[in-house]
C-alpha atoms as a PDB file:
ATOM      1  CA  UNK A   1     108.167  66.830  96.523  1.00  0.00           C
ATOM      2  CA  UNK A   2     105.985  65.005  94.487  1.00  0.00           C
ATOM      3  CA  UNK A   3     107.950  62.400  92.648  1.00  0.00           C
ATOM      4  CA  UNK A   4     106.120  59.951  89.311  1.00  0.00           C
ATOM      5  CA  UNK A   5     105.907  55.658  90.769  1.00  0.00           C
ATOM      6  CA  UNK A   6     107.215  52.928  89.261  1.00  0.00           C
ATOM      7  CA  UNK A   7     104.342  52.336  87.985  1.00  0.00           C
ATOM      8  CA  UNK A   8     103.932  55.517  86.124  1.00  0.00           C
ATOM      9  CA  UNK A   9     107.281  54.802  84.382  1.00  0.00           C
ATOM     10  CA  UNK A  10     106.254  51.422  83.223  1.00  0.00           C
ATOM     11  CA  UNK A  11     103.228  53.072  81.912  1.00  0.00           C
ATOM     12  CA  UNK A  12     105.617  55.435  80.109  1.00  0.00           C
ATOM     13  CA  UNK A  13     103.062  58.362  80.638  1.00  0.00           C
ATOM     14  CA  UNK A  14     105.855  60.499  80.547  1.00  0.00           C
ATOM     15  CA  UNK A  15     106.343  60.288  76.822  1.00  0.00           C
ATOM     16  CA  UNK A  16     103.915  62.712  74.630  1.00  0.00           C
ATOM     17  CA  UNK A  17     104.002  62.790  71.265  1.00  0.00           C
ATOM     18  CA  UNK A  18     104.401  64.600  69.567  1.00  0.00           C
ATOM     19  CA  UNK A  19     105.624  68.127  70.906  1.00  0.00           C
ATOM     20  CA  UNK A  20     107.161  70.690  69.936  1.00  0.00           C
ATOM     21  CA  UNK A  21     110.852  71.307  71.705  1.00  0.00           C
ATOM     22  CA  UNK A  22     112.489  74.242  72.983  1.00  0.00           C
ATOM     23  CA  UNK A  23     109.375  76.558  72.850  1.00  0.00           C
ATOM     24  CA  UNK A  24     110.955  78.015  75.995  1.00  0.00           C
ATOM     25  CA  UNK A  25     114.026  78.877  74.316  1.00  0.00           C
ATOM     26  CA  UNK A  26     115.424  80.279  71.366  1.00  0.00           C
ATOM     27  CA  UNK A  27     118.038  77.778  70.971  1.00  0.00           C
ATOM     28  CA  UNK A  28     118.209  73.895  71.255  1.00  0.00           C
ATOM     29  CA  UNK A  29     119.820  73.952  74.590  1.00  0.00           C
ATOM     30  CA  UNK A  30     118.210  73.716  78.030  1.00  0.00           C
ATOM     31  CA  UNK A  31     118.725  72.448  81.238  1.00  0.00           C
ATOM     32  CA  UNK A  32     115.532  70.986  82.023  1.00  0.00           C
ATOM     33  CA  UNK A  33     112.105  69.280  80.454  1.00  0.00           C
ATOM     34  CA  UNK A  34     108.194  70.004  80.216  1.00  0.00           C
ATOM     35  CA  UNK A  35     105.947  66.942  80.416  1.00  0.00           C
ATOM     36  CA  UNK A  36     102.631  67.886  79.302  1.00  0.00           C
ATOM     37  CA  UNK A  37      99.337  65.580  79.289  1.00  0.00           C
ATOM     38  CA  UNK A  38      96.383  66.022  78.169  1.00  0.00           C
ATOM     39  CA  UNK A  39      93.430  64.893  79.824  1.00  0.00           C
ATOM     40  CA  UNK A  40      91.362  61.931  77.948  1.00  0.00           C
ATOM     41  CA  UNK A  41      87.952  62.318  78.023  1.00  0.00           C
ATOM     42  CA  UNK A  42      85.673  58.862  78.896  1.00  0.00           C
ATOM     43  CA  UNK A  43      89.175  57.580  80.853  1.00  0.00           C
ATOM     44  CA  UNK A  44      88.953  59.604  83.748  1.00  0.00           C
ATOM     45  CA  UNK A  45      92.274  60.814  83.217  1.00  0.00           C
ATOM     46  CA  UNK A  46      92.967  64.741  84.401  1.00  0.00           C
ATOM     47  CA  UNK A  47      95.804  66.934  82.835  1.00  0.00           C
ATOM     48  CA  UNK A  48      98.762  66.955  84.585  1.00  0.00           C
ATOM     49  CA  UNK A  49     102.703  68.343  84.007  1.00  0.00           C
ATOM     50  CA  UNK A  50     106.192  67.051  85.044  1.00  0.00           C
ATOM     51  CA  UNK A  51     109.023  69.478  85.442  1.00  0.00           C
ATOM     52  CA  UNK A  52     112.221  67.374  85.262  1.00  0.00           C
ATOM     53  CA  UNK A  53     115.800  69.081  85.517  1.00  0.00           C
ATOM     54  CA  UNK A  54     118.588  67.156  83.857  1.00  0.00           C
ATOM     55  CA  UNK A  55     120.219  66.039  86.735  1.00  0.00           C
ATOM     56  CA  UNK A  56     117.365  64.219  87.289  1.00  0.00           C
ATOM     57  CA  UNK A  57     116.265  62.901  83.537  1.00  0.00           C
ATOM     58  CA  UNK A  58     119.848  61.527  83.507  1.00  0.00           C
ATOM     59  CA  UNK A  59     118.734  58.919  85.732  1.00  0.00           C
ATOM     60  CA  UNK A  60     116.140  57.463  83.383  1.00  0.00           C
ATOM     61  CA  UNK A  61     116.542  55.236  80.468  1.00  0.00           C
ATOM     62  CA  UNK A  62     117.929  57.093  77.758  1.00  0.00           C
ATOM     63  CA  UNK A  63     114.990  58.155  75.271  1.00  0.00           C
ATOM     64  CA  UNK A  64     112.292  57.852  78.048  1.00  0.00           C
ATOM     65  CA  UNK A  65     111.264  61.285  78.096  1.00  0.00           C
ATOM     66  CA  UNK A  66     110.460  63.511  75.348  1.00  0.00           C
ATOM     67  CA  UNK A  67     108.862  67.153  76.236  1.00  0.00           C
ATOM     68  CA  UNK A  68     109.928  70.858  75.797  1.00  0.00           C
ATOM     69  CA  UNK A  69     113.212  71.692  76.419  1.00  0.00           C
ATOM     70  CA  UNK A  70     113.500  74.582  79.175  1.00  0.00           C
ATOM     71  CA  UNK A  71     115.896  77.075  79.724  1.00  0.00           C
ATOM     72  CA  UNK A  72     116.360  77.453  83.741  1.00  0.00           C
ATOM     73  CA  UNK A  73     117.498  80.726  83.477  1.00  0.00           C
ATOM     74  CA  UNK A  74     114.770  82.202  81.685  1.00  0.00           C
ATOM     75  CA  UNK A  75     112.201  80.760  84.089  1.00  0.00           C
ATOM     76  CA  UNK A  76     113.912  82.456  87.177  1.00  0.00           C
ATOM     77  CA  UNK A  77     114.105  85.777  85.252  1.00  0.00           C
ATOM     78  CA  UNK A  78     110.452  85.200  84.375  1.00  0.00           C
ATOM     79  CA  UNK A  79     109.686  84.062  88.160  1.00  0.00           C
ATOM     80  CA  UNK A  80     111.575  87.285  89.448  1.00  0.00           C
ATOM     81  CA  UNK A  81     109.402  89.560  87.320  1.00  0.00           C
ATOM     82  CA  UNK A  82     106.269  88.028  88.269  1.00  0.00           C
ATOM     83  CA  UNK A  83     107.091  88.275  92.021  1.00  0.00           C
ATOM     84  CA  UNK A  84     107.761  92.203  91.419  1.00  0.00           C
ATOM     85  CA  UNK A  85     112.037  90.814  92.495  1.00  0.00           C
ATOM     86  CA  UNK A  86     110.501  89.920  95.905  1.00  0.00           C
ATOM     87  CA  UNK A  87     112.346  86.318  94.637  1.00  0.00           C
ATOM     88  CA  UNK A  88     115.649  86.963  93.222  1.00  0.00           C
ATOM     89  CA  UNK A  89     116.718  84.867  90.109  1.00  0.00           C
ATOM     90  CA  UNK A  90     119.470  83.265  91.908  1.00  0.00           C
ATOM     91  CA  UNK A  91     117.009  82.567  94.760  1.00  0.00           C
ATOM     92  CA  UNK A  92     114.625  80.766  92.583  1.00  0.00           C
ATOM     93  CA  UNK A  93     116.973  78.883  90.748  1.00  0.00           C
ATOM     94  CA  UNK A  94     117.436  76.502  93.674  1.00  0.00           C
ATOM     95  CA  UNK A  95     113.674  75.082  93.594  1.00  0.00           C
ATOM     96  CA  UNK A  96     114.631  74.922  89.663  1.00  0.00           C
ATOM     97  CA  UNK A  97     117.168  71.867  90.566  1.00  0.00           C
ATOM     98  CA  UNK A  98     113.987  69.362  92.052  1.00  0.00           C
ATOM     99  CA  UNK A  99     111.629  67.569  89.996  1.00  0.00           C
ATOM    100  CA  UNK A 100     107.982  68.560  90.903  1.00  0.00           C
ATOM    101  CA  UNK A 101     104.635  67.326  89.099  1.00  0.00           C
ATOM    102  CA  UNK A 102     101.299  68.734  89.083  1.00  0.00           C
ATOM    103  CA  UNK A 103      97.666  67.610  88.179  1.00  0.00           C
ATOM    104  CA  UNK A 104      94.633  69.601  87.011  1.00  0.00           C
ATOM    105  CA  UNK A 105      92.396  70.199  90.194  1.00  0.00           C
ATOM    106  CA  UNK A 106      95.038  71.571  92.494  1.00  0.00           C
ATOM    107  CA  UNK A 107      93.317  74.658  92.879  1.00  0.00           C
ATOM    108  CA  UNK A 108      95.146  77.975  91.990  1.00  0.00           C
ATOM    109  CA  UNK A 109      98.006  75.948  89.187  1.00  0.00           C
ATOM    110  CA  UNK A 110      94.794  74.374  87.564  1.00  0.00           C
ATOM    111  CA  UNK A 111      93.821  77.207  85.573  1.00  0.00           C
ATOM    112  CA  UNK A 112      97.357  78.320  84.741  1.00  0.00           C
ATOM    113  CA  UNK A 113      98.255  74.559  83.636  1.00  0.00           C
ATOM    114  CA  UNK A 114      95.332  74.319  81.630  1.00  0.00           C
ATOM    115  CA  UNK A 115      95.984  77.483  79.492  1.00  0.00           C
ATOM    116  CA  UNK A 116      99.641  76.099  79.462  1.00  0.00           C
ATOM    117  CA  UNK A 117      98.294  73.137  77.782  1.00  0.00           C
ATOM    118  CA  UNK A 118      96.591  75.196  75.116  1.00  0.00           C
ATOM    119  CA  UNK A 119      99.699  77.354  74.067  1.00  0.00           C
ATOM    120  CA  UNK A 120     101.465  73.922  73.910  1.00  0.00           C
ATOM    121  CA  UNK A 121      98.996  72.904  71.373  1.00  0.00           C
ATOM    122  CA  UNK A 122      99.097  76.145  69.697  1.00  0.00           C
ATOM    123  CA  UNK A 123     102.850  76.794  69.265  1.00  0.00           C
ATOM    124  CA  UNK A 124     102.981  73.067  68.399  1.00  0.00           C
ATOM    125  CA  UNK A 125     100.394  73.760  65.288  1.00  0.00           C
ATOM    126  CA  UNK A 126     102.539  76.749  63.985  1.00  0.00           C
ATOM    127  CA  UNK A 127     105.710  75.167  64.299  1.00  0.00           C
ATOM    128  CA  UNK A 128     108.028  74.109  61.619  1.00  0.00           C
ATOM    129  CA  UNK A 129     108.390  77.454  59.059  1.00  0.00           C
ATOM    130  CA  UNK A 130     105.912  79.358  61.319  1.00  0.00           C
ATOM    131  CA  UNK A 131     108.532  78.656  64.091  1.00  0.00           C
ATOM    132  CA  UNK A 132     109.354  82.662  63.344  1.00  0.00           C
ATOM    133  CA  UNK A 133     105.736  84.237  64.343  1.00  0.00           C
ATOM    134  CA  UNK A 134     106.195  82.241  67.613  1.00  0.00           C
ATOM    135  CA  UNK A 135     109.441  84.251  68.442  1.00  0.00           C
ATOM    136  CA  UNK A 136     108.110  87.265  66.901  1.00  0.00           C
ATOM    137  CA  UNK A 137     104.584  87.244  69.130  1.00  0.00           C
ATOM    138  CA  UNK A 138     106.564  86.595  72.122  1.00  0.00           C
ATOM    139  CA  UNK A 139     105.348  83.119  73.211  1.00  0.00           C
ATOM    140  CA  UNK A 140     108.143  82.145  74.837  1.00  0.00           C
ATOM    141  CA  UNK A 141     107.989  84.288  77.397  1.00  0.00           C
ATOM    142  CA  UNK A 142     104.461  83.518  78.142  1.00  0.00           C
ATOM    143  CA  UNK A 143     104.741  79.814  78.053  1.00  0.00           C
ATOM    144  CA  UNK A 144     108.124  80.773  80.696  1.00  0.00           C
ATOM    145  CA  UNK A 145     105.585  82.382  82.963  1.00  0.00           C
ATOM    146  CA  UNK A 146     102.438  80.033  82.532  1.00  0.00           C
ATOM    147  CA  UNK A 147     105.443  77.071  83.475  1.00  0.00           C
ATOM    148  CA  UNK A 148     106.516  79.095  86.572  1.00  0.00           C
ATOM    149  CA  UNK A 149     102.450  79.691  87.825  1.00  0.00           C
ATOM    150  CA  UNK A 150     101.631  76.402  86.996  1.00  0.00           C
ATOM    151  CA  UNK A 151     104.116  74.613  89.361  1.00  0.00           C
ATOM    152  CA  UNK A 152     104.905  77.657  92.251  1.00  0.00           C
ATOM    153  CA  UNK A 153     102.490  79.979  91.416  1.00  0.00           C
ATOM    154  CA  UNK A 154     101.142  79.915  95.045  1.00  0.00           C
ATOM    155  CA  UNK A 155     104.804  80.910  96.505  1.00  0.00           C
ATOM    156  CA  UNK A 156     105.329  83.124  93.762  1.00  0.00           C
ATOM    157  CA  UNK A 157     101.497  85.253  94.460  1.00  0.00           C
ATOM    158  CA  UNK A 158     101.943  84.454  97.876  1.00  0.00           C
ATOM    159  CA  UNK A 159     104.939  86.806  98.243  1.00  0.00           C
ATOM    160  CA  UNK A 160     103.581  89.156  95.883  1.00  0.00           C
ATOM    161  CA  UNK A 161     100.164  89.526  97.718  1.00  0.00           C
ATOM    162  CA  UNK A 162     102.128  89.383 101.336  1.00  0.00           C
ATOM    163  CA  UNK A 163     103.998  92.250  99.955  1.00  0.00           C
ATOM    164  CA  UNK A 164     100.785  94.526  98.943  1.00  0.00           C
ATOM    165  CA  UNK A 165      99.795  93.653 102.312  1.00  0.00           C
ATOM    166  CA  UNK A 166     102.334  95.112 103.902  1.00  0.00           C
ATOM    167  CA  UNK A 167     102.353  98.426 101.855  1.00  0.00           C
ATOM    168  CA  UNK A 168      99.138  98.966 102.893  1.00  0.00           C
ATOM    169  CA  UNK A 169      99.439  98.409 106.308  1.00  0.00           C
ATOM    170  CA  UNK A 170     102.527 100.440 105.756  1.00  0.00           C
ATOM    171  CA  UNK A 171     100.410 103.317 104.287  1.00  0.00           C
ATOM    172  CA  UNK A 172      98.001 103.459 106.713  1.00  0.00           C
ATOM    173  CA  UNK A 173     100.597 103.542 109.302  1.00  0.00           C
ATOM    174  CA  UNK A 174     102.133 106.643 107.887  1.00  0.00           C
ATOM    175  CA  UNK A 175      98.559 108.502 106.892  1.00  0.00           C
ATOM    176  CA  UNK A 176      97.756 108.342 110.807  1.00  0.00           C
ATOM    177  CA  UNK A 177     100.741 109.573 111.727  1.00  0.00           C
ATOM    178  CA  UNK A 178     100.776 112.304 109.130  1.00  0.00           C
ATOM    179  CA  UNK A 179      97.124 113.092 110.795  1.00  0.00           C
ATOM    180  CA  UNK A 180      99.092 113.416 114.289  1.00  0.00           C
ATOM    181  CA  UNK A 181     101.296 115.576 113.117  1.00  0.00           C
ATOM    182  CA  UNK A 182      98.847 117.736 111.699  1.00  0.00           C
ATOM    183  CA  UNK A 183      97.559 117.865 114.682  1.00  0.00           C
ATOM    184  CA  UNK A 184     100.913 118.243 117.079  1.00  0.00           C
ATOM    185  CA  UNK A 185     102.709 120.810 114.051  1.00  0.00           C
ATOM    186  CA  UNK A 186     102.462 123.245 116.805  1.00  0.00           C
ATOM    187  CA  UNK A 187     105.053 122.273 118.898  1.00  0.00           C
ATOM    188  CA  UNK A 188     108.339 120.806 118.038  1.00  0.00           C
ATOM    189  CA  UNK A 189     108.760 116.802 117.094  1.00  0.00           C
ATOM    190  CA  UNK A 190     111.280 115.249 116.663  1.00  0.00           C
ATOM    191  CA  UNK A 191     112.231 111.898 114.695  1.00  0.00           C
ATOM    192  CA  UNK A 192     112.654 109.636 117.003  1.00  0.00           C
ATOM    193  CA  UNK A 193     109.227 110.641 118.157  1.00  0.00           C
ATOM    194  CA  UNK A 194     107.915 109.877 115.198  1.00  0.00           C
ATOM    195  CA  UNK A 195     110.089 106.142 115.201  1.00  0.00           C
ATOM    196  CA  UNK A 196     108.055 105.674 118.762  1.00  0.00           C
ATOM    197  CA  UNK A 197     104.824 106.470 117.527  1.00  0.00           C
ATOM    198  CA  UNK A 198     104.982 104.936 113.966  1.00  0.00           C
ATOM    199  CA  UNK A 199     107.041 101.308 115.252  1.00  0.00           C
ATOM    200  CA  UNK A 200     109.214 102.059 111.836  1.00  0.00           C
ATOM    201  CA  UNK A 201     112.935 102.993 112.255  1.00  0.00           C
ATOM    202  CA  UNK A 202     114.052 106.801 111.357  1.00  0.00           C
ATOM    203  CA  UNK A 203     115.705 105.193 108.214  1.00  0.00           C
ATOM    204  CA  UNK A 204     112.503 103.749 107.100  1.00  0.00           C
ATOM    205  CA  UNK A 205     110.909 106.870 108.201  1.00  0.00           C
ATOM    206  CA  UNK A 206     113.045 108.656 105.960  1.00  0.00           C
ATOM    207  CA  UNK A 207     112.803 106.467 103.023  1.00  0.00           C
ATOM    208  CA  UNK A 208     109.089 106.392 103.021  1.00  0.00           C
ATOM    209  CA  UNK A 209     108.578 110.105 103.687  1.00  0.00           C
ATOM    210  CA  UNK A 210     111.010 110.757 100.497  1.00  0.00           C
ATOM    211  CA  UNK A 211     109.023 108.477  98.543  1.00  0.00           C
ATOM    212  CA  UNK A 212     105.772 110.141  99.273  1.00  0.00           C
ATOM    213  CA  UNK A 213     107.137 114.140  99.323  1.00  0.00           C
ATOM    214  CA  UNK A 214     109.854 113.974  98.341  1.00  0.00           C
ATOM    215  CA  UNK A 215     111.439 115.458 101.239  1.00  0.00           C
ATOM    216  CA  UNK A 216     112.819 114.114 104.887  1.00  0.00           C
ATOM    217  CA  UNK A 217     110.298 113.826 107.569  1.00  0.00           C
ATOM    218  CA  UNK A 218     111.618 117.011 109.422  1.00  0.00           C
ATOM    219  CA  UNK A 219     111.398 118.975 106.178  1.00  0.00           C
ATOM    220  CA  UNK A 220     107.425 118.020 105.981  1.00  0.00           C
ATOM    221  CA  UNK A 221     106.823 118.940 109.437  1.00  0.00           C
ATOM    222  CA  UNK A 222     108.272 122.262 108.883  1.00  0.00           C
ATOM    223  CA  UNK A 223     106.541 122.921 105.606  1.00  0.00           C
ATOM    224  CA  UNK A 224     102.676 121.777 107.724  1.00  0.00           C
ATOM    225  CA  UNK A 225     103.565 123.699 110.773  1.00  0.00           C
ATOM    226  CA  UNK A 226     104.074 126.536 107.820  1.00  0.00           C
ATOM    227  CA  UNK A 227     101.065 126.159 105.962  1.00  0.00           C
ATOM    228  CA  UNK A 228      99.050 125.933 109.821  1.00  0.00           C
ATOM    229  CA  UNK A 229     100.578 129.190 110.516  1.00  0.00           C
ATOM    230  CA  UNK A 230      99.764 130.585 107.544  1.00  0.00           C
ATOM    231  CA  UNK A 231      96.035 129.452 107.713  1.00  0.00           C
ATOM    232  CA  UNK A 232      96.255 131.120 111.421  1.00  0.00           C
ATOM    233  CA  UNK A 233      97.622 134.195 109.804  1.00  0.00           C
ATOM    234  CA  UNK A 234      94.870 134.681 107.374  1.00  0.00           C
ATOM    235  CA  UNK A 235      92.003 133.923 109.886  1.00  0.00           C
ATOM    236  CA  UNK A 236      93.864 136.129 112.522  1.00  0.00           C
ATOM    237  CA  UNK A 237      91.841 137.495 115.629  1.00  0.00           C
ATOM    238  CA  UNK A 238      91.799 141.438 116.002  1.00  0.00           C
ATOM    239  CA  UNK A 239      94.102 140.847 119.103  1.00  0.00           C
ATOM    240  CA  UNK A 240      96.470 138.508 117.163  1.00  0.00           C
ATOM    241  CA  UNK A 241     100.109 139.174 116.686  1.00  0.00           C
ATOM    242  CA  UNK A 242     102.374 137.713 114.596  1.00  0.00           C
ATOM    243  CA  UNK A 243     105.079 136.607 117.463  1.00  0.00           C
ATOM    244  CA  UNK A 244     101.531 135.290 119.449  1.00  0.00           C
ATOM    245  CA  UNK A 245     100.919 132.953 116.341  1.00  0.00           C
ATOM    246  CA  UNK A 246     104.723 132.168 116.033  1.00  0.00           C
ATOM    247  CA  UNK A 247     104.405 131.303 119.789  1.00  0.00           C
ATOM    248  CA  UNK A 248     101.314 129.225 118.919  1.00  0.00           C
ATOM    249  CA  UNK A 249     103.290 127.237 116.532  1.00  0.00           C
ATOM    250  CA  UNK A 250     105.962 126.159 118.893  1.00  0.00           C
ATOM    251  CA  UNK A 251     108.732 129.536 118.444  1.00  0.00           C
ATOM    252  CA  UNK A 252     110.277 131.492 121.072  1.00  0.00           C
ATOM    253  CA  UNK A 253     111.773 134.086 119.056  1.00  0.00           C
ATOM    254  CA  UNK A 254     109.819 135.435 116.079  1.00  0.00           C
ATOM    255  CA  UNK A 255     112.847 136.299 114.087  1.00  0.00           C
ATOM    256  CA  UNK A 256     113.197 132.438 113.605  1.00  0.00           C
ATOM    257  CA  UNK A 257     109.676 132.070 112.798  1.00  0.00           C
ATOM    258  CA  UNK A 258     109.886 135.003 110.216  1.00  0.00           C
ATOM    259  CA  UNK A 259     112.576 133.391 108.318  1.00  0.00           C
ATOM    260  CA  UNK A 260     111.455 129.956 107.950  1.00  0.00           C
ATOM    261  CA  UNK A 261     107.787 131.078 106.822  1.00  0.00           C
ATOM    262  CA  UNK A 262     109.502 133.215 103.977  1.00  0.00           C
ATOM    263  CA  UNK A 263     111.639 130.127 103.018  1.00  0.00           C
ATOM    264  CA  UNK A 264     108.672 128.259 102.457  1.00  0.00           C
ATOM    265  CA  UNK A 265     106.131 131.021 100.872  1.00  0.00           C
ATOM    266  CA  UNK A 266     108.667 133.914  99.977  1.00  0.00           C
ATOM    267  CA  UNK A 267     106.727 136.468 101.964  1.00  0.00           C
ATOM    268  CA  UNK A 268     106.807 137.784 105.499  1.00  0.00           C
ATOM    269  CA  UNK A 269     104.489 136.672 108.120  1.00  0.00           C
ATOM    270  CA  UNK A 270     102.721 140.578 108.557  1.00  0.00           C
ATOM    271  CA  UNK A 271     102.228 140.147 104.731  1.00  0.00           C
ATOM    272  CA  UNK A 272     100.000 137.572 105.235  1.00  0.00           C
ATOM    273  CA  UNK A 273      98.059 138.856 108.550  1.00  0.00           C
ATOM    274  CA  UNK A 274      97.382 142.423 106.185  1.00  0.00           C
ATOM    275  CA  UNK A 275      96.249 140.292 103.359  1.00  0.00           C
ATOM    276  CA  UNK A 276      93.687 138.343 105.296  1.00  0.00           C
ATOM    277  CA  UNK A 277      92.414 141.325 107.413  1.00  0.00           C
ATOM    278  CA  UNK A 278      91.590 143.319 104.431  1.00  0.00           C
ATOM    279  CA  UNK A 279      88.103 144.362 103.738  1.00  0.00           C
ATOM    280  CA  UNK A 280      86.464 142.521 101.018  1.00  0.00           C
ATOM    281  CA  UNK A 281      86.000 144.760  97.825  1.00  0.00           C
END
């Protein structure tokens, strides 16, 4: 936790002036203050923020610190939308109750601080009886989530991007064992097969199967060993049967095999075989 010195405070860097106060909110309250400051050109002096909750400003001199006025609330919300809920309000909330600074150069904040700086400056030159377009164009919300990338922007991405990672290992997890059970549809598998060969549980197997078709993992296995039977049906051999490809496709007795094929295409199994042995016109 980055915390300002003594020095800093003697300094009185801390105070900016002016700046407009609960941008962040559409009230007076908050629970927390926004440092901003600008960097000066010819002093060598980079752009840097202060997040300060009032638990914390109460230990200062009174009138030491002057800044926007932050709602902690809305920056959790905002934090919990740009982490697609991977953090939960109530989670993020708790790194809401530390202090924590920031200075221009600290690689991924350093872009979002500086445009933070600029809608500080803007909001600040329509305030007063333009304070209405700022509500009305929404620039609250932004400045909520430029505050929230500029200071944990790296845990909030992070999770984000470790999340895309895993649905797409995820996905290509589940298209190679779709392949295998392309190619296995002729014989009967079962779930916790599929748990073995995919390293998910049957629940997650479920979920992700529903998600995708819409349907539960033995349902899709049915409706491929189906549609392989029917493609076996249409390119039959002369000394092809229907209870041969039945067999082929993992059923002992064709009646079974007869009655699932017309739950899935609403035809019989010899329909097909006529259909695709029939001269072409």
């Amino acid at each position: 936790m980055i915390r300002e010195s003594s020095d800093h405070q003697r300094q009185n860097v801390f105070r900016i002036d002016p700046l407009p106060r609960n941008v962040g909110s559409d009230s007076d309250d908050g629970d927390a203050t926004l440092v901003l400051i600008p960097a000066v050109a010819g002093k060598g002096r980079s752009a840097s923020a202060l997040y300060i909750p009032d638990p914390a400003a109460t230990a200062r001199e009174p009138g030491a610190i002057e800044g926007l006025r932050l709602d902690s609330r809305r920056l959790a919300d905002a934090a919990a939308r740009l982490s697609e809920f991977a953090w939960s309000p109530r989670r993020f909330e708790q790194l809401l109750l530390q202090p924590i600074s920031i200075q221009a150069g600290s690689k991924e904040s350093d872009r979002y601080l500086q445009r933070l700086l600029v809608l500080a400056s803007l909001v600040h030159e329509w305030g007063g009886q333009r304070a209405v377009d700022v509500r009305q164009l929404g620039m609250g919300e932004v400045l909520d989530r430029l505050v929230v990338l500029s200071f944990w922007g790296e845990w909030i991405l992070g999770v984000t991007n470790r999340r895309a990672s895993g649905a797409a290992e995820k996905a290509s997890i589940i298209g190679e064992l779709l392949g295998w059970i392309r190619a296995n549809c002729h014989r009967s598998i079962s779930l916790a097969e599929l748990e073995k060969r995919s390293g998910y549980s049957q629940r997650s197997l479920r979920n992700a199967f529903q998600e995708r078709f819409g349907c539960a993992p033995n349902e899709w296995i049915r409706r491929t060993r189906m549609e392989s039977a029917r493609q076996r049906l249409l390119d039959a051999r002369p000394t092809d049967t229907v209870s041969s490809i039945a067999l082929e496709h993992g059923y002992s007795h064709v009646s079974q095999f007869s009655r699932d094929f017309r739950g899935v295409f609403g035809l019989q199994p010899s329909q097909v075989m006529r259909h695709g042995r029939r001269p072409i016109d």
